[in-house]
C-alpha atoms as a PDB file:
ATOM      1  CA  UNK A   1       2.695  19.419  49.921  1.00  0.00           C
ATOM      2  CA  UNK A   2       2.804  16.316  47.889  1.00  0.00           C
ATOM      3  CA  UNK A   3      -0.156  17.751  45.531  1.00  0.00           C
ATOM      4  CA  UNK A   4       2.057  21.120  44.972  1.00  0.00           C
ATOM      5  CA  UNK A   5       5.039  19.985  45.072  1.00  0.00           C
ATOM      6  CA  UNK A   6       5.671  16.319  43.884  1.00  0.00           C
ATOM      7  CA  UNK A   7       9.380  16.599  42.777  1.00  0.00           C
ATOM      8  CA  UNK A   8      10.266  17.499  46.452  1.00  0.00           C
ATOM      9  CA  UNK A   9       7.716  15.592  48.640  1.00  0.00           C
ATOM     10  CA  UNK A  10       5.950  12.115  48.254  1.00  0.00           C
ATOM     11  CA  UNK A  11       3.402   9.728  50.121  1.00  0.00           C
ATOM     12  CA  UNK A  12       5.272   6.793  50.990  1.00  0.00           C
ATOM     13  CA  UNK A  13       4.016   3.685  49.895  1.00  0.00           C
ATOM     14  CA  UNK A  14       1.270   1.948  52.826  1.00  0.00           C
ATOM     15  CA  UNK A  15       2.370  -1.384  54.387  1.00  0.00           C
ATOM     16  CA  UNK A  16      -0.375  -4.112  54.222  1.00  0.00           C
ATOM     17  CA  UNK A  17      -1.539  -3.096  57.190  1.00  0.00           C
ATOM     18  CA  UNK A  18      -1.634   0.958  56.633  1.00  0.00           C
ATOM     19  CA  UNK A  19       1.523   1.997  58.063  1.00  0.00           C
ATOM     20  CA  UNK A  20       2.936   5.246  56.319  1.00  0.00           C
ATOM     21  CA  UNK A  21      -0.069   5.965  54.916  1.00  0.00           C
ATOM     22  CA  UNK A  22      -0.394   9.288  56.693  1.00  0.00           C
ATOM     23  CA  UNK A  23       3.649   9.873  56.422  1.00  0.00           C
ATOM     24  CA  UNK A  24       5.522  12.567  54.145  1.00  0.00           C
ATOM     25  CA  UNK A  25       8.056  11.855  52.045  1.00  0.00           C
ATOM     26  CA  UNK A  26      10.783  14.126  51.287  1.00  0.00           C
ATOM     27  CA  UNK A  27      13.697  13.904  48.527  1.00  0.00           C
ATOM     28  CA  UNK A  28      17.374  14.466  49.703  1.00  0.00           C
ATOM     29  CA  UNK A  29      18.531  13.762  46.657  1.00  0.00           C
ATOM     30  CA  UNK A  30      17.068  17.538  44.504  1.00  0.00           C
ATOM     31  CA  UNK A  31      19.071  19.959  43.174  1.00  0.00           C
ATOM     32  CA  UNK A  32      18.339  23.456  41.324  1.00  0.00           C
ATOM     33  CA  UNK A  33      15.104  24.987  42.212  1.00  0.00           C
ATOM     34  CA  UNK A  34      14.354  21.970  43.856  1.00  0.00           C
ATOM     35  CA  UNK A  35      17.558  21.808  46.128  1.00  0.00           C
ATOM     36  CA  UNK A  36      16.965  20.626  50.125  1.00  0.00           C
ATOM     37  CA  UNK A  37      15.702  23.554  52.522  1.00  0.00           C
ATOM     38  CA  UNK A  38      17.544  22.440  55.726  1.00  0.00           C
ATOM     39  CA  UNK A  39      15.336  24.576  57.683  1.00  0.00           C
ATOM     40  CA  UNK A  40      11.806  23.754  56.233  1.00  0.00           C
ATOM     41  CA  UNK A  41      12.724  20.171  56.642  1.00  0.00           C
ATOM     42  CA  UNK A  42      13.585  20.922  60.492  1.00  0.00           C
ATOM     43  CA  UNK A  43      10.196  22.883  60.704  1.00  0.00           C
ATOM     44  CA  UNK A  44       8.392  19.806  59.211  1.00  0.00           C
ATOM     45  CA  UNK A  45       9.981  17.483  61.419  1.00  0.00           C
ATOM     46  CA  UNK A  46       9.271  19.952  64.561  1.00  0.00           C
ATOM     47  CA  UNK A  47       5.274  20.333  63.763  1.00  0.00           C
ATOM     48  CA  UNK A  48       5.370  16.569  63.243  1.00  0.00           C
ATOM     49  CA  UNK A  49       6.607  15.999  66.945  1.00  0.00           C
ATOM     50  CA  UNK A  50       4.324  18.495  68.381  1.00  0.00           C
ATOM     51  CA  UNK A  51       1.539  16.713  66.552  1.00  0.00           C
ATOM     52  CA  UNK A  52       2.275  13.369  68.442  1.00  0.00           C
ATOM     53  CA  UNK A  53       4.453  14.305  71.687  1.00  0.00           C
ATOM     54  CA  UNK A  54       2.861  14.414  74.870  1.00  0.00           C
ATOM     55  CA  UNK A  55       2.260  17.612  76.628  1.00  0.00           C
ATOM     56  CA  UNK A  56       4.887  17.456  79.229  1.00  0.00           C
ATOM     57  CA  UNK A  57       7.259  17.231  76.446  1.00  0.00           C
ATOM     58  CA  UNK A  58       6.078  19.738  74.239  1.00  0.00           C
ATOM     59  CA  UNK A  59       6.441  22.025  77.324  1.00  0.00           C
ATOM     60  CA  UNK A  60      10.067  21.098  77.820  1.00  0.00           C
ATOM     61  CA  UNK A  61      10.487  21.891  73.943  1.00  0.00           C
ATOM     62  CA  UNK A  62       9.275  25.093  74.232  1.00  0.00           C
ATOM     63  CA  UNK A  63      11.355  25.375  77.514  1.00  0.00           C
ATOM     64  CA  UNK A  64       8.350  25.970  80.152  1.00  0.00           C
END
């Protein structure tokens, strides 16, 4: 996303000791073409979760 897009999304920069070096960055502040998608930024968030979250609470997520 960062590679095809980088006036909407950005690697933050790593701590010292590598944290955020796997995050994504997104801009709020874009306008035009480049203005937020609310609901691309919740689907980011929402595969983001599923990649970490435990079973159990993926389940409850998807209301099993």
């Amino acid at each position: 996303m960062t590679a095809s897009e980088p006036s909407r999304f950005f690697h933050p920069t790593p701590s010292a000791s590598g944290v955020f070096s796997t995050w994504l960055g997104v801009y709020l502040d874009t306008d035009g073409d480049d203005r937020i998608d609310w609901s691309e930024v919740a689907g980011i968030i929402e595969d983001a979760y599923r990649t970490v979250a435990p079973k159990a609470l993926i389940a409850a997520l998807d209301g099993c």
